[in-house]
Protein backbone atom coordinates (compact mmCIF):
# COMPACT_ATOMS: atom_id res chain seq x y z
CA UNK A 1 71.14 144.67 108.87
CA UNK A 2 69.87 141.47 107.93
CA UNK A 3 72.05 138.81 105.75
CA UNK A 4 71.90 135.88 104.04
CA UNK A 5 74.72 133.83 104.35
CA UNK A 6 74.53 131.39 101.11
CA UNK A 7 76.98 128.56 100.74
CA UNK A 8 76.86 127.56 96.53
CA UNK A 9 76.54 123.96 95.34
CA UNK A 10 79.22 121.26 94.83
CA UNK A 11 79.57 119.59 91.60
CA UNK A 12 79.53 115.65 91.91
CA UNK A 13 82.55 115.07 93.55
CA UNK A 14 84.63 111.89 95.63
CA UNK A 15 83.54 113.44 98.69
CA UNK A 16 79.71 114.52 97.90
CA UNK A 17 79.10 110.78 98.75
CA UNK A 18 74.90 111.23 97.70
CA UNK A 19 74.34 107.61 97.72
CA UNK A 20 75.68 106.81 100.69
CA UNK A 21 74.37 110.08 102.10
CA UNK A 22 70.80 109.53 100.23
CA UNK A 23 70.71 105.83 102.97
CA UNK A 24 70.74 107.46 106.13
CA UNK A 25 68.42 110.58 105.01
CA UNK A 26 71.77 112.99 105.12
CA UNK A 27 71.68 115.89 102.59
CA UNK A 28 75.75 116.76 102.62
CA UNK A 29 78.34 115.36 104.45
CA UNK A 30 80.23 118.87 106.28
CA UNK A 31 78.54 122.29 106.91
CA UNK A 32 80.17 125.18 105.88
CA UNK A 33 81.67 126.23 108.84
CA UNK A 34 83.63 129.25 107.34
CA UNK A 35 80.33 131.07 106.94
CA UNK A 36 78.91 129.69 110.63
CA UNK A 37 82.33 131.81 111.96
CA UNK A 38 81.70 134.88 109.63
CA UNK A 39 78.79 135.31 111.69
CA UNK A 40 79.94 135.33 114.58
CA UNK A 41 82.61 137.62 113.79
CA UNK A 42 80.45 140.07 112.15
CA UNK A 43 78.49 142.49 114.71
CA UNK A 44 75.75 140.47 117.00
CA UNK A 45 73.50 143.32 116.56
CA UNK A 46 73.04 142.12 113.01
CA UNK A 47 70.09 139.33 111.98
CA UNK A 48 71.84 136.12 110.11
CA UNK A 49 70.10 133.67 108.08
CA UNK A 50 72.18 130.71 106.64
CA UNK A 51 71.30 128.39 103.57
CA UNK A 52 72.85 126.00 102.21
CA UNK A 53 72.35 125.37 98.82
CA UNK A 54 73.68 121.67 98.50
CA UNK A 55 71.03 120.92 100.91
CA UNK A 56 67.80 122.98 99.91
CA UNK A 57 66.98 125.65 97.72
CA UNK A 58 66.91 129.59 98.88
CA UNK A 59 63.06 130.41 99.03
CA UNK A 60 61.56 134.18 97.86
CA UNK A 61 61.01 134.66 101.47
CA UNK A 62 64.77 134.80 101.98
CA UNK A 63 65.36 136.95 99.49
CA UNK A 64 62.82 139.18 100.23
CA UNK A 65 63.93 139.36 103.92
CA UNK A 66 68.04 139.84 103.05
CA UNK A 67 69.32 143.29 102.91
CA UNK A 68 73.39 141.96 102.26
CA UNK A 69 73.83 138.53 100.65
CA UNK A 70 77.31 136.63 101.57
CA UNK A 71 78.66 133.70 99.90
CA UNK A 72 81.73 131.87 100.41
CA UNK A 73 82.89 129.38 97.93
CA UNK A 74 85.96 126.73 96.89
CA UNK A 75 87.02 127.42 93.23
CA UNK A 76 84.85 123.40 92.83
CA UNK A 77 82.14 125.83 93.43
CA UNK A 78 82.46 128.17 91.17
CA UNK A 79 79.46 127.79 88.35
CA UNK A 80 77.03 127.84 91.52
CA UNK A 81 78.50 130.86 93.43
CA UNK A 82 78.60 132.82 90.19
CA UNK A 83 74.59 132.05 89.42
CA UNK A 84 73.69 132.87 92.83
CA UNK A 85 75.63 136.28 92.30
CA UNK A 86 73.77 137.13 89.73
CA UNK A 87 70.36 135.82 91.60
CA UNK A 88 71.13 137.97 94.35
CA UNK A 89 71.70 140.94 92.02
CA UNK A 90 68.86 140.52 89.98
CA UNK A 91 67.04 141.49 93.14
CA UNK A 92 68.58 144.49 93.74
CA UNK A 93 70.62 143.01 96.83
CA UNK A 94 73.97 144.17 98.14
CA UNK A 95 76.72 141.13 97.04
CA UNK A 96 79.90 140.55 99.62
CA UNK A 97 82.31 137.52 98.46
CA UNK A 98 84.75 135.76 100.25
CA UNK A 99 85.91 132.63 101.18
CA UNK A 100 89.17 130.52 99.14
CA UNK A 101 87.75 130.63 95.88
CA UNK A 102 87.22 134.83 95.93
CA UNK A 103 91.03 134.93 97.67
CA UNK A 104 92.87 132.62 94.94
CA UNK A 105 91.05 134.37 92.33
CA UNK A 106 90.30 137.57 92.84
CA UNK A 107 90.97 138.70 89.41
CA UNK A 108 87.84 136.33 88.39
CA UNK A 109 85.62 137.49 91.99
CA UNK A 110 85.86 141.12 90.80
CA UNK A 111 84.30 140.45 87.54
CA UNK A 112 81.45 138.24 88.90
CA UNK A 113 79.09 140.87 89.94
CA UNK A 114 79.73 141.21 94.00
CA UNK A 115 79.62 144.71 95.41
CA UNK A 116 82.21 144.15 98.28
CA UNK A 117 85.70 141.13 97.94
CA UNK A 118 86.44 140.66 101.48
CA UNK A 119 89.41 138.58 101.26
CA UNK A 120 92.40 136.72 103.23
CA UNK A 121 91.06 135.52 106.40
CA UNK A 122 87.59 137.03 108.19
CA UNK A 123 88.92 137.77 111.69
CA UNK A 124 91.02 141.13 109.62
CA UNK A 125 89.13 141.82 106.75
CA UNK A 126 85.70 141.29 108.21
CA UNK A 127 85.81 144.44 110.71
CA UNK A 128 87.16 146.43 107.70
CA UNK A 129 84.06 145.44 105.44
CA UNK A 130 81.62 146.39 108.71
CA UNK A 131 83.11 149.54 108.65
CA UNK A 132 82.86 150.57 105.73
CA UNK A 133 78.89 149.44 105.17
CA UNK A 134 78.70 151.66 108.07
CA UNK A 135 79.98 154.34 106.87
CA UNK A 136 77.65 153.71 103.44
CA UNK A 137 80.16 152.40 101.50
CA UNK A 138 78.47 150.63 98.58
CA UNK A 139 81.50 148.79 97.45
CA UNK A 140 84.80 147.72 98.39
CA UNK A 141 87.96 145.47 98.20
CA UNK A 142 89.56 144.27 101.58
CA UNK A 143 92.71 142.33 102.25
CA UNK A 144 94.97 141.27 105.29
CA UNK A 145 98.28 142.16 102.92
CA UNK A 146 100.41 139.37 103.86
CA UNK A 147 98.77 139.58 107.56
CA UNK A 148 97.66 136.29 109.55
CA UNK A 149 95.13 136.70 112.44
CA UNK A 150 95.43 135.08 115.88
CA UNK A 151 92.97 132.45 115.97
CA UNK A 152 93.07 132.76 119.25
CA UNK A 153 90.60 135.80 118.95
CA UNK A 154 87.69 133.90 116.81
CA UNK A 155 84.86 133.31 118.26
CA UNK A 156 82.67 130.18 118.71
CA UNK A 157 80.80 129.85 115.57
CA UNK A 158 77.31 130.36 115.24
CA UNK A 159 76.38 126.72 115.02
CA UNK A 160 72.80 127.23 115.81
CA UNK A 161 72.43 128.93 112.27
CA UNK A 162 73.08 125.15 110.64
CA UNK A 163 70.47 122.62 110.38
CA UNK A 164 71.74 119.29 112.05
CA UNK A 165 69.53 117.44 110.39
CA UNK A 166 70.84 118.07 106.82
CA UNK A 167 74.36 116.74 107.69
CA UNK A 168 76.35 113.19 108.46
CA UNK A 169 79.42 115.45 109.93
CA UNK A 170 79.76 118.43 111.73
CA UNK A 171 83.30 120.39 111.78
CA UNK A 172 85.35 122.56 113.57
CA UNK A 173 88.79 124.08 113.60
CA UNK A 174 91.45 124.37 115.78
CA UNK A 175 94.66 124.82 113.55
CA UNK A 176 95.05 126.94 110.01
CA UNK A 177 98.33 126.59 108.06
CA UNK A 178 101.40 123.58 107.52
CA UNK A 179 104.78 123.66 108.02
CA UNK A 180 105.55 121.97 104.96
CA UNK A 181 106.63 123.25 101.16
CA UNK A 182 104.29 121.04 98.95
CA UNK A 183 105.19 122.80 95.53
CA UNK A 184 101.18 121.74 94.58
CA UNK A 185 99.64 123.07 97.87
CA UNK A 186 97.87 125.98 98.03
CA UNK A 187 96.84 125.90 101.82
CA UNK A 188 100.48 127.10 102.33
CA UNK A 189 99.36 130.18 100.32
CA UNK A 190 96.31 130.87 101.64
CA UNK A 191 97.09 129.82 105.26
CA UNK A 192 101.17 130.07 105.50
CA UNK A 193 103.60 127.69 106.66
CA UNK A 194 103.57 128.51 110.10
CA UNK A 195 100.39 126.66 111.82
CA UNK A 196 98.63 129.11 114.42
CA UNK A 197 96.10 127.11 116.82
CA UNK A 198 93.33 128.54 119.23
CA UNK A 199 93.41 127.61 122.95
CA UNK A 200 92.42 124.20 124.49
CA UNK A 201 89.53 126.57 126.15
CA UNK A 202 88.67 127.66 122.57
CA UNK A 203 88.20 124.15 121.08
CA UNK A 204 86.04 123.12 124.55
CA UNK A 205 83.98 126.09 124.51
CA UNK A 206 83.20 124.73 120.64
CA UNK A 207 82.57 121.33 121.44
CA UNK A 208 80.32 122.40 124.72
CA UNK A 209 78.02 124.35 122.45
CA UNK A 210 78.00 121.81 120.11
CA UNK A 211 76.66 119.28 122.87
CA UNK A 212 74.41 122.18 124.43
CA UNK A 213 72.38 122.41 121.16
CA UNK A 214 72.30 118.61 121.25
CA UNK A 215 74.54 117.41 118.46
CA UNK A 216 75.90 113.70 119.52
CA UNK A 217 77.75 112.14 115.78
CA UNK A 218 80.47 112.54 114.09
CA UNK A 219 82.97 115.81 113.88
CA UNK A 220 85.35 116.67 111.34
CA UNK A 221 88.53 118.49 112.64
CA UNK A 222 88.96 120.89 109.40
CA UNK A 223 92.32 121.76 110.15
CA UNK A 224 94.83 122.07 106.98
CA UNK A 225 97.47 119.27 108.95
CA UNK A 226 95.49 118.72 112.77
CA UNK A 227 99.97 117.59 113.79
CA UNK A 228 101.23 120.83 112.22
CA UNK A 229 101.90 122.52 115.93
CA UNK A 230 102.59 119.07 117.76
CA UNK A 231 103.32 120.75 120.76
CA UNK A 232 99.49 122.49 120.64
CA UNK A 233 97.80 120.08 119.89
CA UNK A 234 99.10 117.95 122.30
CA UNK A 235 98.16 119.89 125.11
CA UNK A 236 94.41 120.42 123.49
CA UNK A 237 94.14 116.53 123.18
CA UNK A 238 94.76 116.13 126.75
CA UNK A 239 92.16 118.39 127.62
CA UNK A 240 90.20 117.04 125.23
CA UNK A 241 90.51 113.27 126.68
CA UNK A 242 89.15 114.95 129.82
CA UNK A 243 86.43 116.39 128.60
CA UNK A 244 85.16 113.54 126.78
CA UNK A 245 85.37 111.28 129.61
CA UNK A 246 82.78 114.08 131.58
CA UNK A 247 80.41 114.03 128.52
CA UNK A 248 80.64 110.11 128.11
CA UNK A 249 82.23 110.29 124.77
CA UNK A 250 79.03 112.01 122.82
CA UNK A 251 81.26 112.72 119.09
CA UNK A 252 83.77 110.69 117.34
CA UNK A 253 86.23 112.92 115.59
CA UNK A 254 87.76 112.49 112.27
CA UNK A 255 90.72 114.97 110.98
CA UNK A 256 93.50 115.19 108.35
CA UNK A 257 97.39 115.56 109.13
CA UNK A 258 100.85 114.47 107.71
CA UNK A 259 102.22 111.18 107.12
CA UNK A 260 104.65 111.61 109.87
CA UNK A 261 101.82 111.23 112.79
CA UNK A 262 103.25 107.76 112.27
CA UNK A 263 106.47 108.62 113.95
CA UNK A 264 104.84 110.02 117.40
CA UNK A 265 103.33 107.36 119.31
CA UNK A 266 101.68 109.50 121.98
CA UNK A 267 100.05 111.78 119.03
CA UNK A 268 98.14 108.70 118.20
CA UNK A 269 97.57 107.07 121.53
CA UNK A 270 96.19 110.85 122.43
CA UNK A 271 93.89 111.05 119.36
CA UNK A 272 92.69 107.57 120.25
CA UNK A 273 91.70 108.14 123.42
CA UNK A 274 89.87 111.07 121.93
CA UNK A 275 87.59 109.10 120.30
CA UNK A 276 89.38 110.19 117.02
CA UNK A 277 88.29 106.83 114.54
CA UNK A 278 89.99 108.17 111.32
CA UNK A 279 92.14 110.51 109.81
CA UNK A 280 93.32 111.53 106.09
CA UNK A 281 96.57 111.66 105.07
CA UNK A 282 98.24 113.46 101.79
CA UNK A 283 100.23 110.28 100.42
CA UNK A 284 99.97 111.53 96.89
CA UNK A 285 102.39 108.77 95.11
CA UNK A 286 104.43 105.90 96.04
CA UNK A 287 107.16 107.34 93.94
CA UNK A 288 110.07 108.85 95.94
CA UNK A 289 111.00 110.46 92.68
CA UNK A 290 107.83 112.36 92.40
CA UNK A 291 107.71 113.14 95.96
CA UNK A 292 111.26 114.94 96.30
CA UNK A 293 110.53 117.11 92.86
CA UNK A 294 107.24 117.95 94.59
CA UNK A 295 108.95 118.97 97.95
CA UNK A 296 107.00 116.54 99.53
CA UNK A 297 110.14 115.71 101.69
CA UNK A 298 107.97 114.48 104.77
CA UNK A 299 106.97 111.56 102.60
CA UNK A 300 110.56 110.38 102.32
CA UNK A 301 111.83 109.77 105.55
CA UNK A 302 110.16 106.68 106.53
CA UNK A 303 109.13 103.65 104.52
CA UNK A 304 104.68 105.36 103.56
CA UNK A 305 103.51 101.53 103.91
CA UNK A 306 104.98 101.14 107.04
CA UNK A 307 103.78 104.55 108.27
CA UNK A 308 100.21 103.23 107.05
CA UNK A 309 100.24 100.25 108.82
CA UNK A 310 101.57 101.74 112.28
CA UNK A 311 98.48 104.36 112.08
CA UNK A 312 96.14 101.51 111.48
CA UNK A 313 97.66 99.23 114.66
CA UNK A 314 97.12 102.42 116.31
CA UNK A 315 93.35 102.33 115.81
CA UNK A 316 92.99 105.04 113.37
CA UNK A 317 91.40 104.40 110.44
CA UNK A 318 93.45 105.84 107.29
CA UNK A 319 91.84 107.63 103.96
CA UNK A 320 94.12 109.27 101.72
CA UNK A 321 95.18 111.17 98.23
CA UNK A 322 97.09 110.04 95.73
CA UNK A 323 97.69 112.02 92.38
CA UNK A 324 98.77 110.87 88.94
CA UNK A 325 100.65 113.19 86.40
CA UNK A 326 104.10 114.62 88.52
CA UNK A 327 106.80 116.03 86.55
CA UNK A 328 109.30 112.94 85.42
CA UNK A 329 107.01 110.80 86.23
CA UNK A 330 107.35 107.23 84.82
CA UNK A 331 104.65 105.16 83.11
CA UNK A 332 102.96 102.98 85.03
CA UNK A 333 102.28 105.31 87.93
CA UNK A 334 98.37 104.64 87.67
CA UNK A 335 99.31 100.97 88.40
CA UNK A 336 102.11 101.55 91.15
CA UNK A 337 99.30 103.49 92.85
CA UNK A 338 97.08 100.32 92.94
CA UNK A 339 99.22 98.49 94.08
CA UNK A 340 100.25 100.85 97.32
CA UNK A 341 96.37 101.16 98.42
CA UNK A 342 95.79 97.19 97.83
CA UNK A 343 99.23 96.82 100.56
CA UNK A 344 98.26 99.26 102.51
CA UNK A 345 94.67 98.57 102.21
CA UNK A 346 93.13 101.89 102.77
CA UNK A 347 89.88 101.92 102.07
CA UNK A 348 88.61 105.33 100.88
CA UNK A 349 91.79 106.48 98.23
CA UNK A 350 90.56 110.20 97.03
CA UNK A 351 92.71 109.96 93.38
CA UNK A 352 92.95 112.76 90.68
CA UNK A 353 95.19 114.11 87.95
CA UNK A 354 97.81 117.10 89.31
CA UNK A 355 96.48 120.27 89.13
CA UNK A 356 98.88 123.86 89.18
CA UNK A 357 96.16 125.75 91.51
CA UNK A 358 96.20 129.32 92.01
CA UNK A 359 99.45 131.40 92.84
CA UNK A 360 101.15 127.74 94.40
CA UNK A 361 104.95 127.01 93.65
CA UNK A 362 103.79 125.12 91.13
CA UNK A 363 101.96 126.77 88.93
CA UNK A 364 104.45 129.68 88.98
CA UNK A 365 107.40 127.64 88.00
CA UNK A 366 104.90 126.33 84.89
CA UNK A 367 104.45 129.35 84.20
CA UNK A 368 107.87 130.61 83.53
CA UNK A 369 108.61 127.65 81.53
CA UNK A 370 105.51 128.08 79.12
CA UNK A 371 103.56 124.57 80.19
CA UNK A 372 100.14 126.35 81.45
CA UNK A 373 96.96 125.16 79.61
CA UNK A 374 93.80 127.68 79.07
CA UNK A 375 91.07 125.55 81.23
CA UNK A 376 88.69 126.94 83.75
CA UNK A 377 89.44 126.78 86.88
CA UNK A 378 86.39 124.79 88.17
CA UNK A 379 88.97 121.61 88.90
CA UNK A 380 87.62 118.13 90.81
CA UNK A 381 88.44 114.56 89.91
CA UNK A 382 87.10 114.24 86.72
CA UNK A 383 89.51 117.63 85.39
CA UNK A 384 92.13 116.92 82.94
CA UNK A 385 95.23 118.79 83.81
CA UNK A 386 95.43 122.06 83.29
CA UNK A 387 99.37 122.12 82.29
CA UNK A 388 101.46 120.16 79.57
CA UNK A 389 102.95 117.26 81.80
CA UNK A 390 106.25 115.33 80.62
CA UNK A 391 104.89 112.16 79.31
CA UNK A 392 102.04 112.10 77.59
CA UNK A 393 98.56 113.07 78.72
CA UNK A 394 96.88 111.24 76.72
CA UNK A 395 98.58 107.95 78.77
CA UNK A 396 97.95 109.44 82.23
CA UNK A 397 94.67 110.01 81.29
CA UNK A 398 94.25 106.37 80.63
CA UNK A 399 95.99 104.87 83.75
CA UNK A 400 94.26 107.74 85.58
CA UNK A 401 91.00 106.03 84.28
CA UNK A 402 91.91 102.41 84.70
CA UNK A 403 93.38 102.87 88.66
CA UNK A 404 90.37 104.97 89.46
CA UNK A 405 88.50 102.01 87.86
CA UNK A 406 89.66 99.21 89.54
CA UNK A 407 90.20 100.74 92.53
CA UNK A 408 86.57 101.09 92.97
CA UNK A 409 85.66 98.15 91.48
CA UNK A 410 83.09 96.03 94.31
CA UNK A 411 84.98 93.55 95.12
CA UNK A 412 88.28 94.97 95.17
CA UNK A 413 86.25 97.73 97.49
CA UNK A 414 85.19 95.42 99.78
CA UNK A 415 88.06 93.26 99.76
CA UNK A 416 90.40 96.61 100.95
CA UNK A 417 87.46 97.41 103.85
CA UNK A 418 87.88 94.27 105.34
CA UNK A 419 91.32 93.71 105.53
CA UNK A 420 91.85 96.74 106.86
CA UNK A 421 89.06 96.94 109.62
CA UNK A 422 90.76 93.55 110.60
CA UNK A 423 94.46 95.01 111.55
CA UNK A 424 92.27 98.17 112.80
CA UNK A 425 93.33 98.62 116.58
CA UNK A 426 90.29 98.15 119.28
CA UNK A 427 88.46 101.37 120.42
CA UNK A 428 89.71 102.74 123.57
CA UNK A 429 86.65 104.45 124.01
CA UNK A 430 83.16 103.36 125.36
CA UNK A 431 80.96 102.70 122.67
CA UNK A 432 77.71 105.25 122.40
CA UNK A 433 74.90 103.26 121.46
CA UNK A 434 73.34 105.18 118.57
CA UNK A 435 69.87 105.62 119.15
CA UNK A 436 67.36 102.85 117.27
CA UNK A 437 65.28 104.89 114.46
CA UNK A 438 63.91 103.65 111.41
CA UNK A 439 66.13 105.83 109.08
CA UNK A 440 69.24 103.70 110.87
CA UNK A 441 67.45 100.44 110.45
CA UNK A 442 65.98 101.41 106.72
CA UNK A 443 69.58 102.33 106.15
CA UNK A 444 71.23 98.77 106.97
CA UNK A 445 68.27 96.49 105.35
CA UNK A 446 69.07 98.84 102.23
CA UNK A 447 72.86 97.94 102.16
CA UNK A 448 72.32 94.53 103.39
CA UNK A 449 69.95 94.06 100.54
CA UNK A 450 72.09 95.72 97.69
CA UNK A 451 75.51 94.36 98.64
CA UNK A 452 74.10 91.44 100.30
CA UNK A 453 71.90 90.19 97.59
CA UNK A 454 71.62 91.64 94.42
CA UNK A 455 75.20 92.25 93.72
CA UNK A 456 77.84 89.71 92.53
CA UNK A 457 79.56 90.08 95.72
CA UNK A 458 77.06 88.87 98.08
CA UNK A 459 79.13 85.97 99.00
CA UNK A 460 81.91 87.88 99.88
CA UNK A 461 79.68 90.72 101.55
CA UNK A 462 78.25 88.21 104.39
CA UNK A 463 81.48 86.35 105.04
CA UNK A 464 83.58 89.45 105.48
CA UNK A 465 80.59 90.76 107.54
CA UNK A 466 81.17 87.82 109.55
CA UNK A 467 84.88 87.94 109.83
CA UNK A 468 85.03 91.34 111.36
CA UNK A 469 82.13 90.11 114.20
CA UNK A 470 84.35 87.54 114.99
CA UNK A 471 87.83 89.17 114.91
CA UNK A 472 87.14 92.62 115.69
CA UNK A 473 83.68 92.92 116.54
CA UNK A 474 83.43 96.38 117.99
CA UNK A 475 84.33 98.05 114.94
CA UNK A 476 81.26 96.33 113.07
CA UNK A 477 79.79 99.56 112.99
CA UNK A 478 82.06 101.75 111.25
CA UNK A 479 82.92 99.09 108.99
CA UNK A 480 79.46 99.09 107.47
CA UNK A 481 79.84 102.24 107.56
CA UNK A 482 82.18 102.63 105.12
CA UNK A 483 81.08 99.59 102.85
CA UNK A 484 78.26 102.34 102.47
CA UNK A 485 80.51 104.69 100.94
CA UNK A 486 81.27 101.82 97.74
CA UNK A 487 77.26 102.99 96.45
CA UNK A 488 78.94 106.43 96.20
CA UNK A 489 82.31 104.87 94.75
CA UNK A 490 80.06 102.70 92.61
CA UNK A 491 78.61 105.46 90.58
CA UNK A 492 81.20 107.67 90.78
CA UNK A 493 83.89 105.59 89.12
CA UNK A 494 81.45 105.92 86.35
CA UNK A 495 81.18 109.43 86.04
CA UNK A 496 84.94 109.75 86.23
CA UNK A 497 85.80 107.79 83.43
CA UNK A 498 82.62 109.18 80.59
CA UNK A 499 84.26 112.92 81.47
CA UNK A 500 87.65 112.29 81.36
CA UNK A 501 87.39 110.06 78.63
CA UNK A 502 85.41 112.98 76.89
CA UNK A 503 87.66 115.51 78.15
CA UNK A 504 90.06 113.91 76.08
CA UNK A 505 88.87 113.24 73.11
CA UNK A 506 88.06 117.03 72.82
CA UNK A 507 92.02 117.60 73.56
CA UNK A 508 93.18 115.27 70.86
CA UNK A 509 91.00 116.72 68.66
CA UNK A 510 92.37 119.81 69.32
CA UNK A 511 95.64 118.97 68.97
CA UNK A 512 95.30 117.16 65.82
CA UNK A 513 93.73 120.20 64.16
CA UNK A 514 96.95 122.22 65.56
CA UNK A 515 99.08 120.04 63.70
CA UNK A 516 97.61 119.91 60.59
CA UNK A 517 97.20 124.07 60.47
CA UNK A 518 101.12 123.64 61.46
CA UNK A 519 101.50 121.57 58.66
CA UNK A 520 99.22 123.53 56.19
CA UNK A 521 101.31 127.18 57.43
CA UNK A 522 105.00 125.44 56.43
């Protein structure tokens, strides 16, 4: 059997980052590691071919070869996963689906053309699809019912399948699932609430293959919260710090977890030893009102700006989300929002309007009390909501707009970077020096040249660049590293506020013309 594993495009999005990418000759930031692990699950008798489609095109060679095309796709996905579906069927090809868009929304997978929906997660339903293809099956719906797999079963992915070259960021996993109740989350839906986490073997056998076939950046830890299973991942991380002292540090990792990392000391002094440089954390809104109605309880227990700045002393770099549009929500939340990420100053603030995603707590309880809009569900940051809020959404819209606005504005940008690179703790690890090409050096003259002298904030470009080799010098890297991301943040802020803006124009419209046919019918 020979398959095509095809991951669809992404939409412009706060994380596609293309300028930045587009300096240092990167085509995406992350692989898509969900369909690098479907092949290894799937039998090894079988011949794989992975594309990619947010970094090339599929060629008629591909085609021609593939007798079973699999995609997996996030719901942000969906226009290109569809057209691919119906590429693939248009040449006569058997169609398997999967993946967190197909398992939200199966309703919407089973009209999209696909012969097989193999759904819930691969390491149950993937030996059920294999069997039945080998049986002849030409179609076929498979689900885990309410069953989790041990992760402690899947394999190492097949990483050789990816092309290093196309990415800034490789990932893997070690955890799936949080132990928290977010009524908005839906990785408690797809993943549960209890966290499951392969071995400390596992995770080395990953990273060993990883460094066999020569890979020596950046890793992204995928996991839903990295701290869900402290205990676990606890005993990885010392293995971990082991290993990468053997290997002479050859990745810096990057991951995602819960606010509350801030309370446990040794979780950070662990990571940082590690080589971990940053991690994300779901912040969401500096309103404690917002955060207990959410269920976002873990939020509440310690004062967020404090938590912030421990992290940071710690020497982890901190990105987060915030979101705008909470139930009781007050005005002004656009603004409060500002205000937290200027104290705080984290750098890289992913912001969007509240969404009610598939089958969460959320959108349930909207929909018992009759609040759920018709939209598609293709959502990203520049998607109105997709419910009726409790103020109005015309005004979120517009502080939406304006925060997203200003807090990408240059100078603010660079002003956030700086100060926070400057209370950034010191490395504990040796420094790799990254090899001397001409896409790195291209790369720096570029920035240096747009943010260093054709901008309006040149000034403040070369004395900040100065400050941080004189206070903090070995984090000088990194830094301009994520100055680079404001070219993304510069466009993007752009983009953000023309479709919202015409987003809503089409809603009041719409809403107008209800009320006058209101009007006209009494």
């Amino acid at each position: 059997m020979r398959v095509l594993l095809l991951y669809p495009k992404f939409p412009k999005s706060f994380w596609s980052f293309e300028k930045a990418l587009e300096l240092v000759d990167r085509k995406a930031m992350l692989p898509p590691l969900g369909l690098a692990t479907v092949a290894a699950i799937l039998p090894q008798t079988w011949q794989y071919k992975l594309v990619d489609h947010n970094t090339r095109a599929i060629t008629e060679a591909e085609w021609d070869w593939a007798d079973l095309v699999i995609l997996s796709a996030m719901i942000v996905q969906k226009e290109d996963f569809l057209a691919q579906i119906q590429e693939a069927k248009r040449r006569g090809k058997l169609v398997a689906v999967g993946g967190p868009y197909a398992t939200a929304l199966p309703h919407e997978a089973e009209t999209s053309g696909a012969d097989f929906l193999i759904l819930d997660e691969g390491e149950i339903t993937l030996p059920m699809f294999v069997e039945a293809v080998e049986r002849g099956d030409r179609a076929g719906v498979f689900r885990a019912n309410g069953e989790k797999p041990d992760v402690t079963t899947t394999p190492i992915p097949r990483f050789e399948l990816l092309d290093f070259d196309a990415y800034d960021s490789l990932s893997v996993q070690f955890s799936r699932g949080c132990p928290f109740q977010c009524e908005f989350c839906d990785i408690i839906v797809l993943y549960g609430r209890k966290p499951r986490t392969k071995s400390p073997e596992q995770i080395l056998a990953e990273l060993e293959r990883l460094y066999e076939l020569g890979w020596r950046r950046s890793i992204f830890m995928v996991d839903d919260n990295f701290i869900g299973n402290k205990r676990n991942v606890k005993l990885m991380l010392k293995a971990l710090k082991v290993w990468m002292a053997e290997h002479n540090y050859p990745f810096r990792f990057n991951t995602e977890a819960s606010i509350d990392l801030a309370s446990d000391q040794e979780m950070m002094d662990l990571m940082v030893e590690c080589n971990f440089n940053a991690v994300f954390l779901g912040i969401e809104t500096p309103d404690e009102a917002s955060l207990a109605l959410t269920q976002k309880f873990q939020n509440t227990r310690d004062s967020m700006s404090e938590s912030v700045d421990t992290i940071v002393r710690s020497g982890l770099r901190v990105m987060a989300g915030f979101i705008i549009g909470f139930d009781g929500e007050k005005p002004g939340a656009g603004d409060r929002i500002v205000r937290f990420v200027e104290k705080t100053t984290i750098p890289t603030a992913m912001f969007s309007m509240l969404q009610a995603l598939p089958d969460t707590a959320l959108l349930h309880r909207l929909k018992k009390e009759g609040r759920l809009l018709e939209q598609d569900s293709g959502m990203n940051q520049t998607t109105l909501m997709n419910f009726i809020p409790t103020r109005p959404l015309e005004d979120i819209a517009h502080e939406y707009v304006e925060a997203f606005w200003t807090l990408y504005d240059p100078a603010s940008y660079l002003d956030r970077t700086y100060r926070h690179f400057l209370k950034l703790g010191a490395p504990k690890c040796p420094s790799r020096v990254r090899e001397v090409s001409w896409v790195n050096i291209r790369a720096l003259l570029t920035l240096c040249w747009r943010q260093g002298v054709v901008r309006k904030t040149r000034v403040q470009f070369w004395l900040n660049l100065l400050g941080i080799l004189r206070h903090n010098p070995k984090v000088w890297e990194p830094y301009l590293g994520v100055c680079a991301l404001g070219e993304h943040f510069l466009e993007y802020r752009q983009i953000v506020k023309e479709q919202i803006e015409a987003q809503l124009q089409v809603y009041l419209e719409a809403e107008a013309l209800h009320r006058t046919r209101s009007l006209d019918a009494a």
